[in-house]
C-alpha atoms as a PDB file:
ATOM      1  CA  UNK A   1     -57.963  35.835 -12.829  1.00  0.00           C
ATOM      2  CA  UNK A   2     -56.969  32.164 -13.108  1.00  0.00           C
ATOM      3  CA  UNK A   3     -55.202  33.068 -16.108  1.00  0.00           C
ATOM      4  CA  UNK A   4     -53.359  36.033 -14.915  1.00  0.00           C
ATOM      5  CA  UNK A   5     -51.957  33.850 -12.522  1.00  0.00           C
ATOM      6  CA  UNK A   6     -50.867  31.267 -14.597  1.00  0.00           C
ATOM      7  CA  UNK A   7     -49.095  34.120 -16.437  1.00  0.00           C
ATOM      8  CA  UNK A   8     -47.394  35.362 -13.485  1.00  0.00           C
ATOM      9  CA  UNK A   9     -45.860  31.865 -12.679  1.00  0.00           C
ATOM     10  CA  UNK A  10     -45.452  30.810 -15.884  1.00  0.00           C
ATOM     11  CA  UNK A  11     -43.023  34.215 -15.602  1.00  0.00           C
ATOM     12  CA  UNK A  12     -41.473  33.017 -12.049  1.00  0.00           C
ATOM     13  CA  UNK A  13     -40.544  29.926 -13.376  1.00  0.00           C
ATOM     14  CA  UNK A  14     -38.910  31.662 -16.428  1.00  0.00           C
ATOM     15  CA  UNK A  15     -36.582  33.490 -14.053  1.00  0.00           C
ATOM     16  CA  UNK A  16     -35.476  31.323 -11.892  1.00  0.00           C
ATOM     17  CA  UNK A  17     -34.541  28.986 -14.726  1.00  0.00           C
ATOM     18  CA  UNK A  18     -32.648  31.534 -16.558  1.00  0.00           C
ATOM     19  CA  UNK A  19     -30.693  32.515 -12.740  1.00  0.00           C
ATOM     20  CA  UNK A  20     -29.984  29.459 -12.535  1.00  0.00           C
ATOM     21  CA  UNK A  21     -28.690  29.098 -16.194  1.00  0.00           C
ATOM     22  CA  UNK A  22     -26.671  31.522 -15.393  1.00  0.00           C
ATOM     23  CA  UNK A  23     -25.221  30.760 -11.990  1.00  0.00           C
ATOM     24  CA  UNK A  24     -24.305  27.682 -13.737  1.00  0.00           C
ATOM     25  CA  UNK A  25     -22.430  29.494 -16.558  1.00  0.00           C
ATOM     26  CA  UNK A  26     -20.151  31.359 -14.260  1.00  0.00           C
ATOM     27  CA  UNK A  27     -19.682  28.166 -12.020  1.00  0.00           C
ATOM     28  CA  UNK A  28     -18.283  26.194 -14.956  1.00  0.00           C
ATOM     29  CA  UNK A  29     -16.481  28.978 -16.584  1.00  0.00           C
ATOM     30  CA  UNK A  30     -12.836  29.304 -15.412  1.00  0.00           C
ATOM     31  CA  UNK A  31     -11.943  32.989 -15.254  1.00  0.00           C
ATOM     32  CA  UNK A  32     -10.096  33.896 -17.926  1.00  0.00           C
ATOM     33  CA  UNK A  33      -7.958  36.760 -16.395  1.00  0.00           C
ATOM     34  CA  UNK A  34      -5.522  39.442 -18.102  1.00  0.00           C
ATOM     35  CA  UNK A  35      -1.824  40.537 -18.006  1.00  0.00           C
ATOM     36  CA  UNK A  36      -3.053  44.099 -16.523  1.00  0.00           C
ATOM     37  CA  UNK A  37      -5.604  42.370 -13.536  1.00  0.00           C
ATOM     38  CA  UNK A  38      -4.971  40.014 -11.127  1.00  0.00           C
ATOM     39  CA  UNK A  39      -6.164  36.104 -10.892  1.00  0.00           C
ATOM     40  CA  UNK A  40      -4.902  33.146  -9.448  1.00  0.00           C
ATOM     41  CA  UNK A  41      -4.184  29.423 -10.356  1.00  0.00           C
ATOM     42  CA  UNK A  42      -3.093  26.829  -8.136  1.00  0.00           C
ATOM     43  CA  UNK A  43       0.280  24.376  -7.536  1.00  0.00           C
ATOM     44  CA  UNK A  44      -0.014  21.387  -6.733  1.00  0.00           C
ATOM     45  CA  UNK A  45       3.168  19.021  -6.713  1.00  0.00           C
ATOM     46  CA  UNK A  46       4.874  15.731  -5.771  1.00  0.00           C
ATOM     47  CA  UNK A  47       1.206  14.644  -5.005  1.00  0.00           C
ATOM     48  CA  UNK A  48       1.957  10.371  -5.723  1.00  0.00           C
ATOM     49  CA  UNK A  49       1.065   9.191  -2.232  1.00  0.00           C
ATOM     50  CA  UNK A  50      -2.795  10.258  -2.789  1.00  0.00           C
ATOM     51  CA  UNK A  51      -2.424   8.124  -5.920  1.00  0.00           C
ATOM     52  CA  UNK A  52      -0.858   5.534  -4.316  1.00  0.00           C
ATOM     53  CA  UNK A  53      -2.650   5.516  -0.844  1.00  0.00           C
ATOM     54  CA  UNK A  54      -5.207   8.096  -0.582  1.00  0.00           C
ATOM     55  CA  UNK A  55      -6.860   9.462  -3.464  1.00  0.00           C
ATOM     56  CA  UNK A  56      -9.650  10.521  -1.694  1.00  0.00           C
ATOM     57  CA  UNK A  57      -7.480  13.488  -0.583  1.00  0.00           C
ATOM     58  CA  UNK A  58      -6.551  14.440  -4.260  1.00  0.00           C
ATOM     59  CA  UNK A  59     -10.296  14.254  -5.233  1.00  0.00           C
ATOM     60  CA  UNK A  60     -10.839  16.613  -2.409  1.00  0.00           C
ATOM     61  CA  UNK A  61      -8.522  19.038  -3.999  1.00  0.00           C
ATOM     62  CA  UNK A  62      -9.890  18.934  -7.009  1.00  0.00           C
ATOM     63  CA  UNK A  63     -13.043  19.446  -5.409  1.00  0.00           C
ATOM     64  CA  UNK A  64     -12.175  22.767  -4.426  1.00  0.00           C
ATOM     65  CA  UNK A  65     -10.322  23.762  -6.984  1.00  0.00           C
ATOM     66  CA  UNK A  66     -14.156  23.269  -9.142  1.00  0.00           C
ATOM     67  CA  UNK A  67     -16.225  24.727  -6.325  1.00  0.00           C
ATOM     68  CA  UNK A  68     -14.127  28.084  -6.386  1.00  0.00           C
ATOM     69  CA  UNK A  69     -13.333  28.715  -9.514  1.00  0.00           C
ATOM     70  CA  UNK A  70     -15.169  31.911  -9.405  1.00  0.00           C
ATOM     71  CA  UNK A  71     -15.132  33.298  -6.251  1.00  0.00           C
ATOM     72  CA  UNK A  72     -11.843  32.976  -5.815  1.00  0.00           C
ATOM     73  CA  UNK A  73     -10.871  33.710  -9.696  1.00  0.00           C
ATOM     74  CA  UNK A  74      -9.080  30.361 -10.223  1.00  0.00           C
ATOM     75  CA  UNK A  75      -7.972  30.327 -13.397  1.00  0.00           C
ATOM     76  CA  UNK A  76      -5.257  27.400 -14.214  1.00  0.00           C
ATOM     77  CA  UNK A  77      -3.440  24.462 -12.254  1.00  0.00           C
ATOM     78  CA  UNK A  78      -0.225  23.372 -12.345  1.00  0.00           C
ATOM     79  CA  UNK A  79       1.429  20.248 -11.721  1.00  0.00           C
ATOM     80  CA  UNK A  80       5.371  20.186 -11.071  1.00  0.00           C
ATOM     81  CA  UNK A  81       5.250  16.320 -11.577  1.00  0.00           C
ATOM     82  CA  UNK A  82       5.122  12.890  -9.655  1.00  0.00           C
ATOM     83  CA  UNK A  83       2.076  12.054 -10.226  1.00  0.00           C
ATOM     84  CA  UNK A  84       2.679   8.824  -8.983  1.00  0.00           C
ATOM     85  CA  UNK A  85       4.467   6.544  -6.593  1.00  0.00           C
ATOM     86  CA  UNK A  86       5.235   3.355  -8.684  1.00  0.00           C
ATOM     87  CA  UNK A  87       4.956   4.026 -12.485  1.00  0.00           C
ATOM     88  CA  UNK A  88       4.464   0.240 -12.854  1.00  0.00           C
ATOM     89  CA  UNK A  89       1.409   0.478 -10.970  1.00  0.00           C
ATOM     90  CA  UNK A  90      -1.890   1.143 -13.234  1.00  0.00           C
ATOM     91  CA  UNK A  91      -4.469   1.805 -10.243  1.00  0.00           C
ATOM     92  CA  UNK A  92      -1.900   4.682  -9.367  1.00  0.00           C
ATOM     93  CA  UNK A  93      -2.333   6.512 -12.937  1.00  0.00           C
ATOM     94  CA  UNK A  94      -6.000   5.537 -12.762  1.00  0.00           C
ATOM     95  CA  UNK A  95      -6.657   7.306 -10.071  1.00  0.00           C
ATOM     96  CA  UNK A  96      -4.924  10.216 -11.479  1.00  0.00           C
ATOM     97  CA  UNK A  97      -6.900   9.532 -14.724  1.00  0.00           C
ATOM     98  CA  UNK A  98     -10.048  10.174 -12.742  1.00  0.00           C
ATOM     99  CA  UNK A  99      -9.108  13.333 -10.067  1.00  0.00           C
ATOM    100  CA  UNK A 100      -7.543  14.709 -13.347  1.00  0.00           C
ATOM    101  CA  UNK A 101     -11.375  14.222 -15.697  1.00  0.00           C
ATOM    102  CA  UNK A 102     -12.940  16.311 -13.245  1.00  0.00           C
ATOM    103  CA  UNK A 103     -10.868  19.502 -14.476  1.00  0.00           C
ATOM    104  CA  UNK A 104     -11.093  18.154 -18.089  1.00  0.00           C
ATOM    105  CA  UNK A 105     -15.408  17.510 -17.622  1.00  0.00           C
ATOM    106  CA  UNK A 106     -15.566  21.079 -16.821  1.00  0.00           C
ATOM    107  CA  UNK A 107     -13.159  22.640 -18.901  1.00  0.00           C
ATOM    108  CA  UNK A 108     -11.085  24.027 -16.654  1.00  0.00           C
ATOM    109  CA  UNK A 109      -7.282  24.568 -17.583  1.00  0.00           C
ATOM    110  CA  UNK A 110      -4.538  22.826 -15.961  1.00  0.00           C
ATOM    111  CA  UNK A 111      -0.687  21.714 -16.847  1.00  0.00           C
ATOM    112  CA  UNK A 112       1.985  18.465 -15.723  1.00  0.00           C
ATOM    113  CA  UNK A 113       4.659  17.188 -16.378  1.00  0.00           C
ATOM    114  CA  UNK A 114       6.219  14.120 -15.504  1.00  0.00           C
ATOM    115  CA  UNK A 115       9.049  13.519 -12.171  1.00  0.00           C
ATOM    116  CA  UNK A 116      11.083  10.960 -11.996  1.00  0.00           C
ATOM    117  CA  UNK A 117       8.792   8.848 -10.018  1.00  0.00           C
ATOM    118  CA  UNK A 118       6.920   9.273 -13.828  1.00  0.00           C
ATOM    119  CA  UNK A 119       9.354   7.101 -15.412  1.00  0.00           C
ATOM    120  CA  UNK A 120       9.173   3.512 -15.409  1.00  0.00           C
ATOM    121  CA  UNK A 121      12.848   1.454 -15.554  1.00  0.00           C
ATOM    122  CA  UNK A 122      12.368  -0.386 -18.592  1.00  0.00           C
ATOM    123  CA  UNK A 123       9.617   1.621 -20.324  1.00  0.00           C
ATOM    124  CA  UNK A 124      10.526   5.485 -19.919  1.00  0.00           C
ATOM    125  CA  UNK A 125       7.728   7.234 -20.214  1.00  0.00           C
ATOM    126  CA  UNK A 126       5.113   5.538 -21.106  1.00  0.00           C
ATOM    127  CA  UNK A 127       2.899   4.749 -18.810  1.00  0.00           C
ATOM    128  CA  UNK A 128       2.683   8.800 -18.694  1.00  0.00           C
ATOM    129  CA  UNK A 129       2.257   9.165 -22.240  1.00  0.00           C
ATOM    130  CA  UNK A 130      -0.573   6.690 -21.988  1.00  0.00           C
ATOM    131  CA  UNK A 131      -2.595   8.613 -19.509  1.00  0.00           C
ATOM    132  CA  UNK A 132      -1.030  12.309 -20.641  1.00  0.00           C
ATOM    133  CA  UNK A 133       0.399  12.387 -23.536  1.00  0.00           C
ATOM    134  CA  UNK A 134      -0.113  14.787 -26.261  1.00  0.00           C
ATOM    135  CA  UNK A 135      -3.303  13.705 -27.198  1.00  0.00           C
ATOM    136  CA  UNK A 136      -4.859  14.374 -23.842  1.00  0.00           C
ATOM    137  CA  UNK A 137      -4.633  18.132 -24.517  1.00  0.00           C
ATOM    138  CA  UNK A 138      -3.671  18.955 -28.110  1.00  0.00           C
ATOM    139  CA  UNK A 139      -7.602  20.320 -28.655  1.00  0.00           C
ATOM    140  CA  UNK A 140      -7.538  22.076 -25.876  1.00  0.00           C
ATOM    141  CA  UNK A 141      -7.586  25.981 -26.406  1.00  0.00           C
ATOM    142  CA  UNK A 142      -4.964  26.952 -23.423  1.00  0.00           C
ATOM    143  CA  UNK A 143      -2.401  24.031 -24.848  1.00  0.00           C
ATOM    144  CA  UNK A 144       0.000  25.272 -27.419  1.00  0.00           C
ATOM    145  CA  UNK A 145       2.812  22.935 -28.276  1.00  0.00           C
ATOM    146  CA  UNK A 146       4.491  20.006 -27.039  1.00  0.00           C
ATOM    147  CA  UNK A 147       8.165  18.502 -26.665  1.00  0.00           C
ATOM    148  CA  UNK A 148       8.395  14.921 -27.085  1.00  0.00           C
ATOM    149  CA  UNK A 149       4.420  13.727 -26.578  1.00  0.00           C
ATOM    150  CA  UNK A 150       4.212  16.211 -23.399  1.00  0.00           C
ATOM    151  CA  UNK A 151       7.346  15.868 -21.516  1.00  0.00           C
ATOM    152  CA  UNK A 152       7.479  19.177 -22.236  1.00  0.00           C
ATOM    153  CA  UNK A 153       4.628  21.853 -23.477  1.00  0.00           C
ATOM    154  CA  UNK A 154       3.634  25.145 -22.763  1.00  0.00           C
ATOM    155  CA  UNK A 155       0.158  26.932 -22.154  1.00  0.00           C
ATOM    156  CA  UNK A 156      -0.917  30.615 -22.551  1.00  0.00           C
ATOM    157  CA  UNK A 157      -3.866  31.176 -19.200  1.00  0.00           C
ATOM    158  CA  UNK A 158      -4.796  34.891 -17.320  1.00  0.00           C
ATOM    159  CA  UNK A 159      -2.833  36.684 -20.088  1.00  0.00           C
ATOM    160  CA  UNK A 160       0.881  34.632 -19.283  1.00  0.00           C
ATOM    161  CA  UNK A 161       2.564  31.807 -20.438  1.00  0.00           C
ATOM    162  CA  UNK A 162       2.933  28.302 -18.337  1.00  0.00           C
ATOM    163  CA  UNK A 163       6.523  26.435 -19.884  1.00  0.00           C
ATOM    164  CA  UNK A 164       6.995  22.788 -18.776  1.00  0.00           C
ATOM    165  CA  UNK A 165       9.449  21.019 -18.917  1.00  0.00           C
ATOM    166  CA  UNK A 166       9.900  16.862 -17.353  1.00  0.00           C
ATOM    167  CA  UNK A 167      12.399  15.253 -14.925  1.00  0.00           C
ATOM    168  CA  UNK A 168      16.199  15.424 -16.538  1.00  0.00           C
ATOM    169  CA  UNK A 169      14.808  18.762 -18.074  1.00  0.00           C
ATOM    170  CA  UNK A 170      18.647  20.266 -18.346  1.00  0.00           C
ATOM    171  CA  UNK A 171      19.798  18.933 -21.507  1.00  0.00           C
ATOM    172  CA  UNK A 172      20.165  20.512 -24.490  1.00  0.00           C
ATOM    173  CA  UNK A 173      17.475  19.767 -26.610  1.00  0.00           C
ATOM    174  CA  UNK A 174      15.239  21.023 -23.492  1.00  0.00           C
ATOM    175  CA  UNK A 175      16.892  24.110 -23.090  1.00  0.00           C
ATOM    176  CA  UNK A 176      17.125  25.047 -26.620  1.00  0.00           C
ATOM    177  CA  UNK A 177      12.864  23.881 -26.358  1.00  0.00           C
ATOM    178  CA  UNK A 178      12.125  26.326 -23.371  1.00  0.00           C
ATOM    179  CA  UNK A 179      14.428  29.073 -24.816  1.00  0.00           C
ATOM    180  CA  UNK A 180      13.049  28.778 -28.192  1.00  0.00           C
ATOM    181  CA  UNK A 181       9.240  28.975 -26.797  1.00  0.00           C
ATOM    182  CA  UNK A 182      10.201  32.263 -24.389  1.00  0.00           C
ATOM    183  CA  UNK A 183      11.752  34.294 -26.941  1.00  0.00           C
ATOM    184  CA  UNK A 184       8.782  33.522 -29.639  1.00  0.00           C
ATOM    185  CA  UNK A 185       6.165  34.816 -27.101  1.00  0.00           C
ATOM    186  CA  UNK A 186       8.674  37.594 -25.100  1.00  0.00           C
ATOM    187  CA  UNK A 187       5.845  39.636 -25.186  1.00  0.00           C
ATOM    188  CA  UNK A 188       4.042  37.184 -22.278  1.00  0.00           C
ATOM    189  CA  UNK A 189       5.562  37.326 -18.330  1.00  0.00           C
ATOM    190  CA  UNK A 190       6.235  33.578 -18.078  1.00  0.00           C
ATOM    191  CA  UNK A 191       6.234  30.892 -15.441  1.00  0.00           C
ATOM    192  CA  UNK A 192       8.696  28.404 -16.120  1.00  0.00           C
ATOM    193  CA  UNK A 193       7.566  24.799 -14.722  1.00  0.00           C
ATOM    194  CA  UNK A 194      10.167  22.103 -13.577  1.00  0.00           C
ATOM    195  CA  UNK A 195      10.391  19.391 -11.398  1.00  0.00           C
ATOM    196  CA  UNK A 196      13.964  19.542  -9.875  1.00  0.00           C
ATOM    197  CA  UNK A 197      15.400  22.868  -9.577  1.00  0.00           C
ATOM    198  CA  UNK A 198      15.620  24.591  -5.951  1.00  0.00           C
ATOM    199  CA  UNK A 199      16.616  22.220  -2.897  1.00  0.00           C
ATOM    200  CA  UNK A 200      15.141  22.657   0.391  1.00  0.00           C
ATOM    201  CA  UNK A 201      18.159  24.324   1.637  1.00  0.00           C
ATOM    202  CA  UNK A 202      16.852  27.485  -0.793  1.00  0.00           C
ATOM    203  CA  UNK A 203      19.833  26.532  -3.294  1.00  0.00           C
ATOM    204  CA  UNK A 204      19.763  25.620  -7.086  1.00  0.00           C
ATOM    205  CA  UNK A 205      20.735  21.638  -7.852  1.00  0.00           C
ATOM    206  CA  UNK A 206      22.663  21.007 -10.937  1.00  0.00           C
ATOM    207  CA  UNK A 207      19.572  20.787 -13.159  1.00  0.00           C
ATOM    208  CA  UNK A 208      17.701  24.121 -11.616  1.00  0.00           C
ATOM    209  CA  UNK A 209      21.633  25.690 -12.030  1.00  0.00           C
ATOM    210  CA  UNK A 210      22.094  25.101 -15.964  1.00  0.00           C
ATOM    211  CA  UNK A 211      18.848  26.021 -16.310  1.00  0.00           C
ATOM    212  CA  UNK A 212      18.790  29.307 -14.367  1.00  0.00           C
ATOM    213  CA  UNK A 213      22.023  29.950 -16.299  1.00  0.00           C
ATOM    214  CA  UNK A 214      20.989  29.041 -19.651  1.00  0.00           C
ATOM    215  CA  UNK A 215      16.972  30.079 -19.866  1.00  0.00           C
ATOM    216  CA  UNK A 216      16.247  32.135 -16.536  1.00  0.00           C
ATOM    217  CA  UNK A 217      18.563  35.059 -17.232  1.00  0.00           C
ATOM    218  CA  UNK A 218      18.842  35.650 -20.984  1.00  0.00           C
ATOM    219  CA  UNK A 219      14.807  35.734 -21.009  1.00  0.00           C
ATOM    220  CA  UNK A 220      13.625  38.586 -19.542  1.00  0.00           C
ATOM    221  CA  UNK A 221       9.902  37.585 -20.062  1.00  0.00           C
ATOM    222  CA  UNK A 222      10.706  34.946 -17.016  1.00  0.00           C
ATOM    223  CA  UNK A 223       9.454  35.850 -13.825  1.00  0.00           C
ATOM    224  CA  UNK A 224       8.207  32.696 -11.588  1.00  0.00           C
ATOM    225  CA  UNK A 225       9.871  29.220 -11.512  1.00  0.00           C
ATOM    226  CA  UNK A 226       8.343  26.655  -9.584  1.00  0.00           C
ATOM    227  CA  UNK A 227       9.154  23.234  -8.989  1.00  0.00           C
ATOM    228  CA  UNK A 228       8.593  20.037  -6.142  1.00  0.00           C
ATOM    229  CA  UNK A 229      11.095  16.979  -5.640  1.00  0.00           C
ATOM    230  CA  UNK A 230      12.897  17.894  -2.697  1.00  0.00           C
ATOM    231  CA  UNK A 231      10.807  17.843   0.447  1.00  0.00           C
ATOM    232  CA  UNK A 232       9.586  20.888   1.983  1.00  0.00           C
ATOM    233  CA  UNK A 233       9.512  24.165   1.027  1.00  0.00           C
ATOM    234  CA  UNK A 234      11.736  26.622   0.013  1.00  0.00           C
ATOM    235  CA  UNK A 235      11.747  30.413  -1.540  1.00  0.00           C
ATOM    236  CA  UNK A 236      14.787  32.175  -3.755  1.00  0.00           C
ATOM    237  CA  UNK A 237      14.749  35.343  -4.814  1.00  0.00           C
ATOM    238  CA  UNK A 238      17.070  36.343  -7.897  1.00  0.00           C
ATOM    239  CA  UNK A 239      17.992  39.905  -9.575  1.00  0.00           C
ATOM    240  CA  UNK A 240      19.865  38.981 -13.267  1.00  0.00           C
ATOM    241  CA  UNK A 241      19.563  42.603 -14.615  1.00  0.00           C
ATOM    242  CA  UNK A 242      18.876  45.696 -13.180  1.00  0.00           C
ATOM    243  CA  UNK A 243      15.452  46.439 -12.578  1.00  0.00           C
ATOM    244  CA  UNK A 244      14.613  42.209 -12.977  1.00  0.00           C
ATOM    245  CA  UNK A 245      13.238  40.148 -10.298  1.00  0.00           C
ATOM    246  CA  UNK A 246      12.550  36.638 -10.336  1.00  0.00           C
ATOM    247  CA  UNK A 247      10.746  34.333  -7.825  1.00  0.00           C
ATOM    248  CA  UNK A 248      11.477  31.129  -7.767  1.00  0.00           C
ATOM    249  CA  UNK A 249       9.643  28.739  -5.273  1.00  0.00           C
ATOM    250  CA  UNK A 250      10.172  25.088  -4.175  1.00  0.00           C
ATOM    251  CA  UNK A 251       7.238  22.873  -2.016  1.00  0.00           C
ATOM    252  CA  UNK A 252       6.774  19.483  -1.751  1.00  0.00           C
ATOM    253  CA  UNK A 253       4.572  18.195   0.916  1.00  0.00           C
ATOM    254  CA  UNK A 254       4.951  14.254   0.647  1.00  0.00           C
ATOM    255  CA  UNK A 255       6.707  13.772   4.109  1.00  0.00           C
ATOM    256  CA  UNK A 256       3.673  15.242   5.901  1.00  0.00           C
ATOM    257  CA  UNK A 257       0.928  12.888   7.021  1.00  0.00           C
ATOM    258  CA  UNK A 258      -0.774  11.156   4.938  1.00  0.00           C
ATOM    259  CA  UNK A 259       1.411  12.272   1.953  1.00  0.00           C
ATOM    260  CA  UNK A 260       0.847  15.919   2.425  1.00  0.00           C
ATOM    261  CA  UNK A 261      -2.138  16.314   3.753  1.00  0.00           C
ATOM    262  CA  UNK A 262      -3.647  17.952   0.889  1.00  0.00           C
ATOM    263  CA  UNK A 263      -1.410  20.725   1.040  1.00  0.00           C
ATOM    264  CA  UNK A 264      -1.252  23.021  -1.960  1.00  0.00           C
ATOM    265  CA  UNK A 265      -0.437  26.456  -2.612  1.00  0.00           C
ATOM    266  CA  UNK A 266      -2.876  29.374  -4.237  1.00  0.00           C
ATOM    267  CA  UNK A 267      -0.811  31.973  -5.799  1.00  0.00           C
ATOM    268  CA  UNK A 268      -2.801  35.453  -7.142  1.00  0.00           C
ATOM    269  CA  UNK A 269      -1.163  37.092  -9.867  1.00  0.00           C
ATOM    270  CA  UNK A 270      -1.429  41.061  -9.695  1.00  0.00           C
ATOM    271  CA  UNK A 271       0.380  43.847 -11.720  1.00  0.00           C
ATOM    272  CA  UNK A 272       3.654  43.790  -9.403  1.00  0.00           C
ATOM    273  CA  UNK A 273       3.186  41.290  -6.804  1.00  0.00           C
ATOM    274  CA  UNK A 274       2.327  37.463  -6.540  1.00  0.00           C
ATOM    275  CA  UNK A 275       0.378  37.184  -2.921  1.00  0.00           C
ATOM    276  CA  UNK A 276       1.140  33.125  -2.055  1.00  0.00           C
ATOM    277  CA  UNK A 277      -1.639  30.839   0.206  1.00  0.00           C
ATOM    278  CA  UNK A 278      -0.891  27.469   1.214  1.00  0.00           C
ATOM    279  CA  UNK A 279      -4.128  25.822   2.016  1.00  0.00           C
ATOM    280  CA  UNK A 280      -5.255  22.297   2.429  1.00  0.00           C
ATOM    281  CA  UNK A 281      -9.012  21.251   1.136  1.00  0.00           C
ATOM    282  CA  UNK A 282      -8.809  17.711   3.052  1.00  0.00           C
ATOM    283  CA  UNK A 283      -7.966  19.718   6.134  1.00  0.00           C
ATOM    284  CA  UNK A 284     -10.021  23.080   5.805  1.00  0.00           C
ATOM    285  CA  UNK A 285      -6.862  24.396   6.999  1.00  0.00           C
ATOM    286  CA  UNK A 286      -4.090  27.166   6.371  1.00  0.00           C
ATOM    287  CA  UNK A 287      -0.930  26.041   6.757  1.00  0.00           C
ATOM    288  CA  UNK A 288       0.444  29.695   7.565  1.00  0.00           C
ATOM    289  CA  UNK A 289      -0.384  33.009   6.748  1.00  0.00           C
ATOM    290  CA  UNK A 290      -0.525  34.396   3.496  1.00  0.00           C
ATOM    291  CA  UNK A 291       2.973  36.500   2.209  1.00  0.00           C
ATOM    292  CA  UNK A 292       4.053  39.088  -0.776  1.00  0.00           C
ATOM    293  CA  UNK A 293       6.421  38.345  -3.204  1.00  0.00           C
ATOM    294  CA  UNK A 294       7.175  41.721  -4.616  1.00  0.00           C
ATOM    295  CA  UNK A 295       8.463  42.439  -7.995  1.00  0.00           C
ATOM    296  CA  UNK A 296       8.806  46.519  -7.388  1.00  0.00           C
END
């Protein structure tokens, strides 16, 4: 009898350990989604006061972004640049170096690129290159090519392709980058990845014009554009051919409190609509309700 019950706990023990095995296997797995089903990744952007002055905010969001990976089918972040406040400060990138090890300890996918509050006067980009350069993400299996030591890259997550591109990101070399990267992968719906493109009036700036002009509308594969440096937020909605519709979103929460609050938005991916959250972890707290972008 004593034996039998040994047996049967022996047996108990056995299944709770492989439960939690496995509840621990889909925590730390990101979801890897598909062009034909719907997942989600998150924007985050213009985020250098946490670095600067509270980074337990941006360890809160990255936090979250960990916690419901699953549940939520997270699958990618991206970063539309200024990661920090003063590029001449090391505590700044430090602190981005940390919030930004989480994502990297648990293999979960994410993309940046550097603003202008990136660059440092006498030293370009450095500093960035330092902390995320190339190297950073080269073995990485979402990261698949660079432009000049990740001022540029691209990555392919949930079945679509991520194209980045830094602060000045209208020249030619950049275009002929990002136009040279969309046509070899047409097959993908892209999301191109800037830092200055729409204003807060809802309007293209010089940059976010030549670059509508020049990489927006002769790739068709181009669907979302997203970018930060102006504050607030702002939505334009574009039609370059018939039957073609492309969102292209601004939002930049630095001027709230305490740098934005932790303000960020969660964007789900379906067949022929993008449905667009802007949620704050820090603050537990929507800042409005949900809306459709529809591409139908």
């Amino acid at each position: 009898m004593g034996n039998d019950n040994g047996q049967v706990m022996t047996m108990r023990y056995m299944r709770a350990g492989l439960i939690a095995t496995v509840i621990v296997v889909l925590t730390a797995a990101p979801f890897k989604g598909h062009a034909d089903e719907g997942f989600s990744f998150v924007w985050m952007s213009d985020t250098q006061y946490y670095a600067k002055d509270y980074p337990e905010i941006l360890m809160s969001q990255m936090n979250w972004i960990l916690k419901n990976r699953s549940t939520q089918r997270h699958s990618y972040l991206v970063h539309t640049g200024d990661l920090v406040h003063n590029p001449n400060q090391f505590a700044q990138w430090e602190r981005n170096h940390i919030a930004f090890s989480k994502l990297d300890q648990q293999g979960f996918a994410y993309g940046l690129l550097p603003g202008n509050h990136d660059f440092k006067q006498e030293e370009g980009l450095q500093p960035y290159y330092r902390f995320f350069g190339e190297h950073r993400f080269k073995e990485k299996p979402f990261y698949k090519g660079a432009f000049l030591d990740n001022c540029g890259h691209y990555d392919e997550a949930g079945g679509r392709l991520f194209v980045y591109m830094g602060w000045c990101s209208a020249g030619k070399k950049e275009l002929d980058w990002m136009n040279t990267v969309l046509k070899e992968n047409q097959d993908k719906e892209a999301v191109l990845a800037v830092h200055d493109y729409l204003t807060f009036r809802g309007t293209r700036s010089y940059n976010g014009e030549k670059i509508y002009r020049q990489v927006v509308v002769p790739n068709p594969n181009v669907k979302l554009v997203l970018s930060g440096h102006y504050y607030g937020e702002a939505a334009k909605t574009d039609r370059p051919q018939e039957g073609r519709i492309v969102h292209q979103l601004m939002a930049n929460y630095q001027g709230f409190p305490q740098g934005g609050g932790g303000y960020m938005k969660v964007i789900q991916w379906r067949q022929d609509e993008l449905v667009v959250r802007t949620y704050s972890p820090y603050l537990n707290k929507e800042r409005e309700k949900p809306y459709t972008l529809k591409y139908k």
